[in-house]
PDB file of N, CA and C in Angstrom:
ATOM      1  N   UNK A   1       1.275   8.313 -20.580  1.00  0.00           N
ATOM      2  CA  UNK A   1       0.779   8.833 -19.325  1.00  0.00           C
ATOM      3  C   UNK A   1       1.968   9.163 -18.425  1.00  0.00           C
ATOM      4  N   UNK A   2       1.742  10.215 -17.642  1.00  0.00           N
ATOM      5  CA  UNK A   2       2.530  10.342 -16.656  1.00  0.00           C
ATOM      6  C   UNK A   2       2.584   9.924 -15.337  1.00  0.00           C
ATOM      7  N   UNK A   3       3.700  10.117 -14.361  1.00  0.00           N
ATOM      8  CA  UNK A   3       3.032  10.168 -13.169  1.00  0.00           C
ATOM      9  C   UNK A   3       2.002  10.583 -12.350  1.00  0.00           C
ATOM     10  N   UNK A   4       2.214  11.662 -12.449  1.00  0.00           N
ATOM     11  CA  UNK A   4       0.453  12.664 -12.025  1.00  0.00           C
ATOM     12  C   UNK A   4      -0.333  12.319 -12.091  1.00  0.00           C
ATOM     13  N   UNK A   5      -0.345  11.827 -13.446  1.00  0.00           N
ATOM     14  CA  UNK A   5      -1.865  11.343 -14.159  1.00  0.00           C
ATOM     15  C   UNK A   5      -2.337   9.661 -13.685  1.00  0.00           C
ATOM     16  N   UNK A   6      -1.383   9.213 -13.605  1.00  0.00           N
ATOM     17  CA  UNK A   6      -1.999   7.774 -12.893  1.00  0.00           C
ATOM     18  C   UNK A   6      -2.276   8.036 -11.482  1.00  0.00           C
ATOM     19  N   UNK A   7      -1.575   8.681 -10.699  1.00  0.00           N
ATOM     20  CA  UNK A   7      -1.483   9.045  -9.649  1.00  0.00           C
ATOM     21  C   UNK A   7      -3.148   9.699  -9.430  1.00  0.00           C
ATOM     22  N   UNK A   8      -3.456  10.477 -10.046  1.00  0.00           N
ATOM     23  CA  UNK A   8      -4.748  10.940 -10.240  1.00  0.00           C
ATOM     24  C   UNK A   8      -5.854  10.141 -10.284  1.00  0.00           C
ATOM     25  N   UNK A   9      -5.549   9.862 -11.644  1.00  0.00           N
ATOM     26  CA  UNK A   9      -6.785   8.266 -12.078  1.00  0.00           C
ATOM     27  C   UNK A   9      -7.148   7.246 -10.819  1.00  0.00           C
ATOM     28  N   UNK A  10      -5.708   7.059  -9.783  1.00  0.00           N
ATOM     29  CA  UNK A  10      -6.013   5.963  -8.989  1.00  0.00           C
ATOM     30  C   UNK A  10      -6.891   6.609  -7.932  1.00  0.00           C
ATOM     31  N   UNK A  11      -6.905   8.085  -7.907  1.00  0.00           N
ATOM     32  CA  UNK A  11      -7.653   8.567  -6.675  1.00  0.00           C
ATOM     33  C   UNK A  11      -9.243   8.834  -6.909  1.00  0.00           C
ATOM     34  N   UNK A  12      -9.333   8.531  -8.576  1.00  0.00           N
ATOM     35  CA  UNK A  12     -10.915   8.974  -8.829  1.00  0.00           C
ATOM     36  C   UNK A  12     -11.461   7.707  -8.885  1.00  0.00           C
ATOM     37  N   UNK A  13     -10.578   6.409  -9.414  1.00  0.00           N
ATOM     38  CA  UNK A  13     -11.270   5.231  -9.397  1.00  0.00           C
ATOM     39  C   UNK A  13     -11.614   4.383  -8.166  1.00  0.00           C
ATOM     40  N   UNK A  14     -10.755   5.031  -7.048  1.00  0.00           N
ATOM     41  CA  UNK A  14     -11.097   4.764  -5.307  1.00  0.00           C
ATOM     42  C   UNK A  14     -12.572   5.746  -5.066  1.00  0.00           C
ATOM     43  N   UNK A  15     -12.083   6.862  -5.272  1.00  0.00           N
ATOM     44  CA  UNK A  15     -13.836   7.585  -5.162  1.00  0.00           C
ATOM     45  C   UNK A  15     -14.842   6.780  -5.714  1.00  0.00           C
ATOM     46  N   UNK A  16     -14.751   6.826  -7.087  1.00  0.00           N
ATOM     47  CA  UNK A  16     -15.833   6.160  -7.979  1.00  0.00           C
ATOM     48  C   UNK A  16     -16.242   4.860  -6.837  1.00  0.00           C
ATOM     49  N   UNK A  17     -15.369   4.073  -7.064  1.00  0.00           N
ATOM     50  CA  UNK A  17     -15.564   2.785  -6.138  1.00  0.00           C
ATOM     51  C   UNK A  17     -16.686   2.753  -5.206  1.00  0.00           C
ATOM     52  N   UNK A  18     -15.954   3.816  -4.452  1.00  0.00           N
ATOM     53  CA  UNK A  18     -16.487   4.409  -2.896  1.00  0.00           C
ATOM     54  C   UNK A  18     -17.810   4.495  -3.316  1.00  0.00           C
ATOM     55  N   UNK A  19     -17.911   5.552  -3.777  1.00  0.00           N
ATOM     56  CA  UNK A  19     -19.840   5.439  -4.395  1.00  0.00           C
ATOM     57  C   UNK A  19     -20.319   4.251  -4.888  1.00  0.00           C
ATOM     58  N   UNK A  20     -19.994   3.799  -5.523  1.00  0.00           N
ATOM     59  CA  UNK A  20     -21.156   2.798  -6.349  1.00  0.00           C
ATOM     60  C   UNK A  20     -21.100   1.410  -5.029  1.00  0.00           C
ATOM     61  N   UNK A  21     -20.131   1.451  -4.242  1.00  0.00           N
ATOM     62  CA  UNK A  21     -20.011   0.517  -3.152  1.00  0.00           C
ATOM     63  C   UNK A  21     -20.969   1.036  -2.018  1.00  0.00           C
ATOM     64  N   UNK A  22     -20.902   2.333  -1.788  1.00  0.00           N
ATOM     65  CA  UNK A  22     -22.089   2.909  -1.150  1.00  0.00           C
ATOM     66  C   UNK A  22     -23.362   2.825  -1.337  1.00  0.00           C
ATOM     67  N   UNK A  23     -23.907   2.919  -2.911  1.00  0.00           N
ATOM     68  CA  UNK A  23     -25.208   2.661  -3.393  1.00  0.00           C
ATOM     69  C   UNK A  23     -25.215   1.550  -3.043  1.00  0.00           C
ATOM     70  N   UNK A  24     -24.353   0.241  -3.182  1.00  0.00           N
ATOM     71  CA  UNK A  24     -25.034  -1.279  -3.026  1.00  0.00           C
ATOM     72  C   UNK A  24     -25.852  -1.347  -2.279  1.00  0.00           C
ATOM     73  N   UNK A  25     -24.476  -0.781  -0.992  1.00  0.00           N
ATOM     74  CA  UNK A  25     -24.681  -1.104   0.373  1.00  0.00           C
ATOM     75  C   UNK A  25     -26.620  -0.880   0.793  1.00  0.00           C
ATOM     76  N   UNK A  26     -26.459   0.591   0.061  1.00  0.00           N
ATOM     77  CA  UNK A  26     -27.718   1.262   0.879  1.00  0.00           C
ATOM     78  C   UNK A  26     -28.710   0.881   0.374  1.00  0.00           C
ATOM     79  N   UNK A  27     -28.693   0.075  -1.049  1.00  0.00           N
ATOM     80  CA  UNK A  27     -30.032  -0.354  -1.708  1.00  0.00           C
ATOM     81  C   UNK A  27     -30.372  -1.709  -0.984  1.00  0.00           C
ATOM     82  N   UNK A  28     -29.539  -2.533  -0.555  1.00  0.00           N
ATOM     83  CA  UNK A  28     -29.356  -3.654   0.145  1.00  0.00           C
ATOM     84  C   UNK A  28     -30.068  -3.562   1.528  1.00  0.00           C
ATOM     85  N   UNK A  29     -29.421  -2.514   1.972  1.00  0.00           N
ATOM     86  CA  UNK A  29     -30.284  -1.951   3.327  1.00  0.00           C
ATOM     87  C   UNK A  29     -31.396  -1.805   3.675  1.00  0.00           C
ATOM     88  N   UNK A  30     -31.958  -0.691   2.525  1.00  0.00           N
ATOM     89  CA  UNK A  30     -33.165  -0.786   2.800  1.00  0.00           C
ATOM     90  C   UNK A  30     -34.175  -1.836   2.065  1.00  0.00           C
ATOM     91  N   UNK A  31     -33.805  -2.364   1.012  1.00  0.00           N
ATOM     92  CA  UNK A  31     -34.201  -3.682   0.701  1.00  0.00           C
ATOM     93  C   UNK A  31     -34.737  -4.341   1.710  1.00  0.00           C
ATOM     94  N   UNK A  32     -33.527  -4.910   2.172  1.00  0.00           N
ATOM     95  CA  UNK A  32     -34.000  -6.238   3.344  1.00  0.00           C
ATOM     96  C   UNK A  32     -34.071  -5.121   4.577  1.00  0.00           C
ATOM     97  N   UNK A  33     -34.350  -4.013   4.921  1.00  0.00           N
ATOM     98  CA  UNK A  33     -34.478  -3.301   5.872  1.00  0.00           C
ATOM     99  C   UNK A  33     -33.782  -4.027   7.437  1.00  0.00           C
ATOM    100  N   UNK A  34     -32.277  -4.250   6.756  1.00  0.00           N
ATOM    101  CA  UNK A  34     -31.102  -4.914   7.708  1.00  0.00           C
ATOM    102  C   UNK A  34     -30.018  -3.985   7.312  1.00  0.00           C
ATOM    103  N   UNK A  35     -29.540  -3.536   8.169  1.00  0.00           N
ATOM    104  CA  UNK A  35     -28.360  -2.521   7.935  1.00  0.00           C
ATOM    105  C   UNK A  35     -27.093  -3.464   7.779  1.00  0.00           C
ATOM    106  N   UNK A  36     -27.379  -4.172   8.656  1.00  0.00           N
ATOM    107  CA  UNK A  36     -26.118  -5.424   8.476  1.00  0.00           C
ATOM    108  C   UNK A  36     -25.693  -5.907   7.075  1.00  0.00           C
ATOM    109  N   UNK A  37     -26.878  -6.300   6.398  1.00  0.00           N
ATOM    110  CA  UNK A  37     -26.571  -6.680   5.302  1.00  0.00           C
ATOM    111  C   UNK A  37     -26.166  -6.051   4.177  1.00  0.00           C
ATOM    112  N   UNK A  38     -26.664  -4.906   4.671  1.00  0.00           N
ATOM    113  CA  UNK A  38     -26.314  -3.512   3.603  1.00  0.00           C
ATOM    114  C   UNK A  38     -24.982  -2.790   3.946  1.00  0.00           C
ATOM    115  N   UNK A  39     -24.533  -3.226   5.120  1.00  0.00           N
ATOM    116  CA  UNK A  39     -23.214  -2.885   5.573  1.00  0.00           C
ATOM    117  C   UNK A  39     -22.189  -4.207   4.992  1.00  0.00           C
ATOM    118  N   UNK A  40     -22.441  -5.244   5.113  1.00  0.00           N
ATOM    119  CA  UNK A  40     -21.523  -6.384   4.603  1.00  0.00           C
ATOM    120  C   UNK A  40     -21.354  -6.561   3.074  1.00  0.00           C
ATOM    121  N   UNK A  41     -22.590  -6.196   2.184  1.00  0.00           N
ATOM    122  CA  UNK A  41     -22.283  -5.778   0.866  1.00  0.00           C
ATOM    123  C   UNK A  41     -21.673  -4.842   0.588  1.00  0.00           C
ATOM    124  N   UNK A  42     -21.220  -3.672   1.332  1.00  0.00           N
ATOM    125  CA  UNK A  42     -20.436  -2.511   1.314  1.00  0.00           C
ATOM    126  C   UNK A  42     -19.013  -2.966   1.439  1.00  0.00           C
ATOM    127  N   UNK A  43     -18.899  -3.601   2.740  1.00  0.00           N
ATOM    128  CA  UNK A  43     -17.528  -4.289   2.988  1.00  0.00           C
ATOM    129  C   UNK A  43     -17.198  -5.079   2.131  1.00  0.00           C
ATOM    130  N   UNK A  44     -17.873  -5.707   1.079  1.00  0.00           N
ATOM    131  CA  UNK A  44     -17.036  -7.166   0.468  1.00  0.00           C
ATOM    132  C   UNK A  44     -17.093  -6.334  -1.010  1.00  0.00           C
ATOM    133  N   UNK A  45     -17.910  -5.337  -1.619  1.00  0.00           N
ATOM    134  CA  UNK A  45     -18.080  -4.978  -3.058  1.00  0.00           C
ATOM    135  C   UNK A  45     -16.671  -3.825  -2.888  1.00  0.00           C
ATOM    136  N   UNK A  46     -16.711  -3.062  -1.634  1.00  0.00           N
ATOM    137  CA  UNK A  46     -15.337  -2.265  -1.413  1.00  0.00           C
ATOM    138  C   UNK A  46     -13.958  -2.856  -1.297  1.00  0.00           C
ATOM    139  N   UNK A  47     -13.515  -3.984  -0.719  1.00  0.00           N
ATOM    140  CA  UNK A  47     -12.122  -4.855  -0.760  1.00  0.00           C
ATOM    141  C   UNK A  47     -12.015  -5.241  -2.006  1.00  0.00           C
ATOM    142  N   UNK A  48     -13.249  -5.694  -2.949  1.00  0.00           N
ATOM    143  CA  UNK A  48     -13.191  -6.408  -4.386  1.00  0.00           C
ATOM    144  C   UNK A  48     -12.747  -5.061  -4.825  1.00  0.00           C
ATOM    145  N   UNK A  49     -13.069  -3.917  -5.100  1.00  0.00           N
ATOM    146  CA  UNK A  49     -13.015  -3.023  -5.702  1.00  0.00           C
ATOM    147  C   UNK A  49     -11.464  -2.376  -5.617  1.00  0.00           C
ATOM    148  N   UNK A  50     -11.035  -2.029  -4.473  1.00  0.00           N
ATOM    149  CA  UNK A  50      -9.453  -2.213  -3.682  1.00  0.00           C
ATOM    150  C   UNK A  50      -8.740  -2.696  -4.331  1.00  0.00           C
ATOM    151  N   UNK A  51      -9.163  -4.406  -4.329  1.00  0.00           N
ATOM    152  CA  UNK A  51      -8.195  -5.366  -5.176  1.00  0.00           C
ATOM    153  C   UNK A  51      -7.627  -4.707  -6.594  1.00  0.00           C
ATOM    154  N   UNK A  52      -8.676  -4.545  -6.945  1.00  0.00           N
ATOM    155  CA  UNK A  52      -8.763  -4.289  -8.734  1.00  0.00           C
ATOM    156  C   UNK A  52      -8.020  -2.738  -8.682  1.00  0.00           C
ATOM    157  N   UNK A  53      -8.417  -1.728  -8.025  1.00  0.00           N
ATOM    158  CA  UNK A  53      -7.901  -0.807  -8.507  1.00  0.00           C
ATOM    159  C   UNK A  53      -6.080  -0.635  -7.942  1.00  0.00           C
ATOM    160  N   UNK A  54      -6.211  -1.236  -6.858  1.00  0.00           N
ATOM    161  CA  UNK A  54      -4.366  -1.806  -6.397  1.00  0.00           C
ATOM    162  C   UNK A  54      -3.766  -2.229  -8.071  1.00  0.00           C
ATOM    163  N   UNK A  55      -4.491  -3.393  -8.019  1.00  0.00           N
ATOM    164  CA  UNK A  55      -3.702  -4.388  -9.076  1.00  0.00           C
ATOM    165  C   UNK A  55      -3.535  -3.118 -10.736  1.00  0.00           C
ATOM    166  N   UNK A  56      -4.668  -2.337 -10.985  1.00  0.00           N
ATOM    167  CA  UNK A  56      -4.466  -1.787 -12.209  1.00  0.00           C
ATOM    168  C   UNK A  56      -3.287  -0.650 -11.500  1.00  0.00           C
ATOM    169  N   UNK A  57      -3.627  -0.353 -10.482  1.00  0.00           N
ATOM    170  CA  UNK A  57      -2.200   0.872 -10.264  1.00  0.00           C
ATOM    171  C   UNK A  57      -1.050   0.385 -10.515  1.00  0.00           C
ATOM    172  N   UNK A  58      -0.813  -0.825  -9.969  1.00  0.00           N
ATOM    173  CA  UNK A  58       0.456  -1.288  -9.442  1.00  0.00           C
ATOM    174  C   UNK A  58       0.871  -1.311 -11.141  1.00  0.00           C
ATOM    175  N   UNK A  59       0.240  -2.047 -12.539  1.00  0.00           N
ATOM    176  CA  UNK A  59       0.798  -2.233 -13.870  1.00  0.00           C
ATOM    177  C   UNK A  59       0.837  -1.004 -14.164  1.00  0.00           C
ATOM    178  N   UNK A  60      -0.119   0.380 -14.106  1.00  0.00           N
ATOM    179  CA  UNK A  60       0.089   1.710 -14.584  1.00  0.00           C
ATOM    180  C   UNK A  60       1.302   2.088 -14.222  1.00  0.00           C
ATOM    181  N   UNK A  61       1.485   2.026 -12.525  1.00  0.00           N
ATOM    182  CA  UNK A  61       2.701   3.217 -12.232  1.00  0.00           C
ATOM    183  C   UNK A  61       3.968   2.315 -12.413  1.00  0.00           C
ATOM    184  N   UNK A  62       4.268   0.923 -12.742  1.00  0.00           N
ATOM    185  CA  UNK A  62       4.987   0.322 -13.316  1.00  0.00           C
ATOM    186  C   UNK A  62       5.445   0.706 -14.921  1.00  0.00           C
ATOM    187  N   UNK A  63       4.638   1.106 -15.529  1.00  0.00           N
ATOM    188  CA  UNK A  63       4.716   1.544 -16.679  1.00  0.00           C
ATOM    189  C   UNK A  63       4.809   3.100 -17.116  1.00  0.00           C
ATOM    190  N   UNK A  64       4.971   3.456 -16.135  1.00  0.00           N
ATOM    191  CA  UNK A  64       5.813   5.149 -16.331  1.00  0.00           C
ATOM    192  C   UNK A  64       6.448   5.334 -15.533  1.00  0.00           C
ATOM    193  N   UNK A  65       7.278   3.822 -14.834  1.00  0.00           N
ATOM    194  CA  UNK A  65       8.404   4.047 -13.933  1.00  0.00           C
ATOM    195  C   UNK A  65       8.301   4.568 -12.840  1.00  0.00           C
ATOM    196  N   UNK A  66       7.162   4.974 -12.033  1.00  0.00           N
ATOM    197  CA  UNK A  66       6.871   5.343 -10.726  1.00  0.00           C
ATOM    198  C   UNK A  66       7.854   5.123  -9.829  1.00  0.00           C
ATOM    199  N   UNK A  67       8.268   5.777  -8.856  1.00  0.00           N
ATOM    200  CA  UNK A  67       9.176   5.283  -7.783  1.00  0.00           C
ATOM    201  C   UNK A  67       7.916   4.463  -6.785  1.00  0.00           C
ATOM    202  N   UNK A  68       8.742   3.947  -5.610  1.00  0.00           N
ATOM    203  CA  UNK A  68       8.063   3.026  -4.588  1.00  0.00           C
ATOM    204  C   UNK A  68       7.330   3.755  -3.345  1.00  0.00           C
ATOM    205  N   UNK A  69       8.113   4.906  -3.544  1.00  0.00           N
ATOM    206  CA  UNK A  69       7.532   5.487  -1.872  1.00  0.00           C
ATOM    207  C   UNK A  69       6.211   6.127  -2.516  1.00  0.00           C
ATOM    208  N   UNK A  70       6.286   6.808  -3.305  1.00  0.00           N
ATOM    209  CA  UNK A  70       4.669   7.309  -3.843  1.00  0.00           C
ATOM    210  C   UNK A  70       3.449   6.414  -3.838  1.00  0.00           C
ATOM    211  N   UNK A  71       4.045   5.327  -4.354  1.00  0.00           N
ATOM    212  CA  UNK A  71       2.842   4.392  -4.913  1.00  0.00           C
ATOM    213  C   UNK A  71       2.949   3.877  -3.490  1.00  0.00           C
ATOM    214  N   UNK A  72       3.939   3.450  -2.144  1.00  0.00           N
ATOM    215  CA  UNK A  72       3.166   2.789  -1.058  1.00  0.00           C
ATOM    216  C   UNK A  72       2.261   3.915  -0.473  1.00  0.00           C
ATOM    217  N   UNK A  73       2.459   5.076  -0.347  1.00  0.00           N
ATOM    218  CA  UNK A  73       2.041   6.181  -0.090  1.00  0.00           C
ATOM    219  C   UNK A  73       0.442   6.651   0.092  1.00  0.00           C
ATOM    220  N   UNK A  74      -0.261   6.205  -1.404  1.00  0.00           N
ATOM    221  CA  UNK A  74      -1.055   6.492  -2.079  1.00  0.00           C
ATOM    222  C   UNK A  74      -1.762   4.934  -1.537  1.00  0.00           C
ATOM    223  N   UNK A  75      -1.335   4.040  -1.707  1.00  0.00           N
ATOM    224  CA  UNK A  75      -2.177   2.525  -1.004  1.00  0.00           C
ATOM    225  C   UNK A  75      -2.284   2.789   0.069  1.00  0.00           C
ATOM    226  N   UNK A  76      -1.452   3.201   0.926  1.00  0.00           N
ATOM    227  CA  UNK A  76      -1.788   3.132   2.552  1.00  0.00           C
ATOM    228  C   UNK A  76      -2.100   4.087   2.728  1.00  0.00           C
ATOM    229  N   UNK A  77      -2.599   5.040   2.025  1.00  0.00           N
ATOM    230  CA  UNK A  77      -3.307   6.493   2.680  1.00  0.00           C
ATOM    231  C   UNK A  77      -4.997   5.843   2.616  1.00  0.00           C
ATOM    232  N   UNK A  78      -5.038   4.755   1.239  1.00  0.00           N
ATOM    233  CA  UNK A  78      -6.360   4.123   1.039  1.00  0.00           C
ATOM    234  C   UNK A  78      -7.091   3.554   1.981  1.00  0.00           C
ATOM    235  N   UNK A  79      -5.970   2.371   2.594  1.00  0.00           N
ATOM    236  CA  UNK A  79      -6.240   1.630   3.125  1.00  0.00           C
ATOM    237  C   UNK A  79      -6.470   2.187   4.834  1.00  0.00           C
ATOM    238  N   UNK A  80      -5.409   3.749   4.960  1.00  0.00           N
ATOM    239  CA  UNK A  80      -6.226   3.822   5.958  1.00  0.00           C
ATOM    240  C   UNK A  80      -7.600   4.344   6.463  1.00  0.00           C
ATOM    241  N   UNK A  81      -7.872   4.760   5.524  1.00  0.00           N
ATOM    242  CA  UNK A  81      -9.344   5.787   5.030  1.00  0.00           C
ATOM    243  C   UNK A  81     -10.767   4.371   5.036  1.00  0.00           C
ATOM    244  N   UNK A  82     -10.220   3.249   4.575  1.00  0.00           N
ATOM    245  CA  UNK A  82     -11.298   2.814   4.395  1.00  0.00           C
ATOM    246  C   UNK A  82     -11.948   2.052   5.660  1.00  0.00           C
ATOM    247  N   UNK A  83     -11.256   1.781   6.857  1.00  0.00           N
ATOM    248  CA  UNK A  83     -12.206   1.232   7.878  1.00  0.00           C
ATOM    249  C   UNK A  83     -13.301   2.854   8.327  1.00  0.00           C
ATOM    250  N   UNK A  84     -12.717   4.249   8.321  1.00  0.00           N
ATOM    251  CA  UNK A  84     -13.392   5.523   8.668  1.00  0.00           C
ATOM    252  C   UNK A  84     -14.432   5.079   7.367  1.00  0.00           C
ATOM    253  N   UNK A  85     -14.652   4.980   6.468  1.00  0.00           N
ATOM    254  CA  UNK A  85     -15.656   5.380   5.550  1.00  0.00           C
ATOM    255  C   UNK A  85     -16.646   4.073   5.370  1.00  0.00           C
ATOM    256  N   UNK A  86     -15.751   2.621   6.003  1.00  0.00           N
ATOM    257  CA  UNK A  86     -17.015   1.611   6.376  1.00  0.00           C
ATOM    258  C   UNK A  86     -17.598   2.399   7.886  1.00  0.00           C
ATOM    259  N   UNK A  87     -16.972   2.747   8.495  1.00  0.00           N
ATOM    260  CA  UNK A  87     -17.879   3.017   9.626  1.00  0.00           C
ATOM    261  C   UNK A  87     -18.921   3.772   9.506  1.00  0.00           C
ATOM    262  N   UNK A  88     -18.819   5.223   8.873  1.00  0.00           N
ATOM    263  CA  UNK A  88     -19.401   5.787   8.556  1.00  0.00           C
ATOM    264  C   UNK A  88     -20.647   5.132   7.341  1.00  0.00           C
ATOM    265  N   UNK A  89     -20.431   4.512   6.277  1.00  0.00           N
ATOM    266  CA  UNK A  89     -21.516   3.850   6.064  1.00  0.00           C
ATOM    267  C   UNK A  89     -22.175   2.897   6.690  1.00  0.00           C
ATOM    268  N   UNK A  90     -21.761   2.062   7.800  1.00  0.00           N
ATOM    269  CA  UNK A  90     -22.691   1.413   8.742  1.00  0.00           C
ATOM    270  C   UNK A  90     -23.510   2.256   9.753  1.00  0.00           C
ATOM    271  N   UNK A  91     -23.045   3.694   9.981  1.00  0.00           N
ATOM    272  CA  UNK A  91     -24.068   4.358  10.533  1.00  0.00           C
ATOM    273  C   UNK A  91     -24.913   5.123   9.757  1.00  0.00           C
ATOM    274  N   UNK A  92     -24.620   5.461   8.283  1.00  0.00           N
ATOM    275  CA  UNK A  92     -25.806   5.929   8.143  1.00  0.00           C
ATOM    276  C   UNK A  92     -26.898   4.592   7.286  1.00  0.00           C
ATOM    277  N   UNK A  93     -26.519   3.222   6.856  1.00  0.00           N
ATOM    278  CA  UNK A  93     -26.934   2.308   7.120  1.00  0.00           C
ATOM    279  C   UNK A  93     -27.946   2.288   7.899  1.00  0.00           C
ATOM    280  N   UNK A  94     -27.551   2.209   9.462  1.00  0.00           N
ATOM    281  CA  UNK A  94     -27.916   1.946  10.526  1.00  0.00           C
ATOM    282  C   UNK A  94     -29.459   3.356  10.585  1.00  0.00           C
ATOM    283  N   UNK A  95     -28.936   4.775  10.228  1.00  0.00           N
ATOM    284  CA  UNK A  95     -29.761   5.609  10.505  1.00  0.00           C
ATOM    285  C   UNK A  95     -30.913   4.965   9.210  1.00  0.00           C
ATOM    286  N   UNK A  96     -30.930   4.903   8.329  1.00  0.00           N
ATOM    287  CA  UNK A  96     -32.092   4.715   7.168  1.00  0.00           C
ATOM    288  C   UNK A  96     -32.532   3.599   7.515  1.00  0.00           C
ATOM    289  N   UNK A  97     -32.154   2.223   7.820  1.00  0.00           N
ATOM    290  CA  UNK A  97     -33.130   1.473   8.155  1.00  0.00           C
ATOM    291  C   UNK A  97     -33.800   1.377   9.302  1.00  0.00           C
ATOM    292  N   UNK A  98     -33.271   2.646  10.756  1.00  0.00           N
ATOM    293  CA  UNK A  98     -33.630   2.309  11.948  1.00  0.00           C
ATOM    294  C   UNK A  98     -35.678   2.121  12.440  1.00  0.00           C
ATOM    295  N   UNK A  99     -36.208   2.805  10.769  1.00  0.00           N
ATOM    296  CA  UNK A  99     -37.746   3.124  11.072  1.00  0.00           C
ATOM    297  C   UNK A  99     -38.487   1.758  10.448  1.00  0.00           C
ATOM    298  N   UNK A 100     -37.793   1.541   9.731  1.00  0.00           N
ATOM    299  CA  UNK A 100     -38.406   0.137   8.594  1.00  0.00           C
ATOM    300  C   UNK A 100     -38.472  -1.346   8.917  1.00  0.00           C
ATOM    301  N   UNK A 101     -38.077  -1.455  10.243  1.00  0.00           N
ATOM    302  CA  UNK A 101     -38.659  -2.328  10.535  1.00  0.00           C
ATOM    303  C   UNK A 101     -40.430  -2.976  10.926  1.00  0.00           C
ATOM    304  N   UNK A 102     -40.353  -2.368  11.189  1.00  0.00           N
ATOM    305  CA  UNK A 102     -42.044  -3.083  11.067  1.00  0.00           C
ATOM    306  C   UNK A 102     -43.067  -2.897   9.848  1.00  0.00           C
ATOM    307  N   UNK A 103     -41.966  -2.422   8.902  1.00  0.00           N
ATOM    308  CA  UNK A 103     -42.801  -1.969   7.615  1.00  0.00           C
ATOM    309  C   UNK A 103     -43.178  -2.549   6.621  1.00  0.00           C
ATOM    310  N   UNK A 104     -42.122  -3.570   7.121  1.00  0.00           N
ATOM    311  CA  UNK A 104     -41.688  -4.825   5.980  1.00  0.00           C
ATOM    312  C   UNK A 104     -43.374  -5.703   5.768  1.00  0.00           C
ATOM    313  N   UNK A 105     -44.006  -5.830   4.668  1.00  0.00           N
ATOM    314  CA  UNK A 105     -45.504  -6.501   4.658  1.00  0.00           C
ATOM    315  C   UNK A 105     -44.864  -7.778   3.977  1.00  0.00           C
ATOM    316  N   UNK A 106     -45.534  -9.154   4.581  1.00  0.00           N
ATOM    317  CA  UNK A 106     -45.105 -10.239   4.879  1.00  0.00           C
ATOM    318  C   UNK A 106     -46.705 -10.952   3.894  1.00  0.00           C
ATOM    319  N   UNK A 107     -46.057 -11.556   2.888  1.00  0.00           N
ATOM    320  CA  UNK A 107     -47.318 -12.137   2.269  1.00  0.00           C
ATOM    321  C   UNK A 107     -48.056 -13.941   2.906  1.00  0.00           C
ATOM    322  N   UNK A 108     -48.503 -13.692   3.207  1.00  0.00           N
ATOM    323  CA  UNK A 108     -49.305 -15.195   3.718  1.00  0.00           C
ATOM    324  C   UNK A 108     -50.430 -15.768   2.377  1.00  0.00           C
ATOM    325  N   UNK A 109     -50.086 -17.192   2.328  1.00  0.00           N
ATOM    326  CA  UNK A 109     -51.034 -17.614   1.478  1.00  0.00           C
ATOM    327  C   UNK A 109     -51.553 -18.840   0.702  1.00  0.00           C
TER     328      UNK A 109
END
C-alpha cells in the first residue's frame, strides 16, 4: 500500500463510521423517543469508532513510512469536524423525535 491509499482508506472508514454511528443514534431516538439518548449513543459509538480507526491508521501509515505532518493533519482535521457533525446530529435527533412524545403507548396490567 501506499501513502494515498491509506490516506484514503482512513477517510472512508471515518465516513463509514459517521453513518453507522448516525443510524444508532437515530434508531435509539426514536426508539425511546429521547433525542438525548439517541444523541449520547452517537457520541460514545463515534469516539469508540475514532479510537479504532486512529489506532489502525497510526500501524498503516507506520508501515509505508508516512511522514508526521500528514498523518497529524488528517487526525485533527477529524477531530475537528466531529463536535460540527455531533451537533448536527443532535438537531436532527432533536427534529425526529420532537412529535413522538405523546405517542409512546404505555402498557398497564
Amino acid at each position: 500500500m501506499d501513502v494515498q491509499k491509506v490516506a484514503n482508506l482512513f477517510l472512508i472508514f471515518v465516513l463509514i463510521a459517521a453513518g453507522i454511528s448516525l443510524v444508532i443514534g437515530f434508531v435509539v431516538a426514536v426508539k425511546s423517543t429521547n433525542y438525548k439518548k439517541g444523541y449520547i449513543c452517537t457520541f460514545i459509538s463515534s469516539g469508540v469508532f475514532l479510537l479504532l480507526i486512529v489506532s489502525w491508521y497510526d500501524k498503516a501509515s507506520s508501515n509505508v513510512f508516512m511522514g508526521t505532518i500528514p498523518w497529524i493533519l488528517n487526525v485533527i482535521a477529524v477531530i475537528i469536524v466531529l463536535p460540527l457533525y455531533l451537533l448536527v446530529a443532535r438537531f436532527i435527533f432533536k427534529k425526529a423525535t420532537k412529535g413522538q412524545k405523546g405517542t409512546k403507548k404505555k402498557f398497564t396490567g
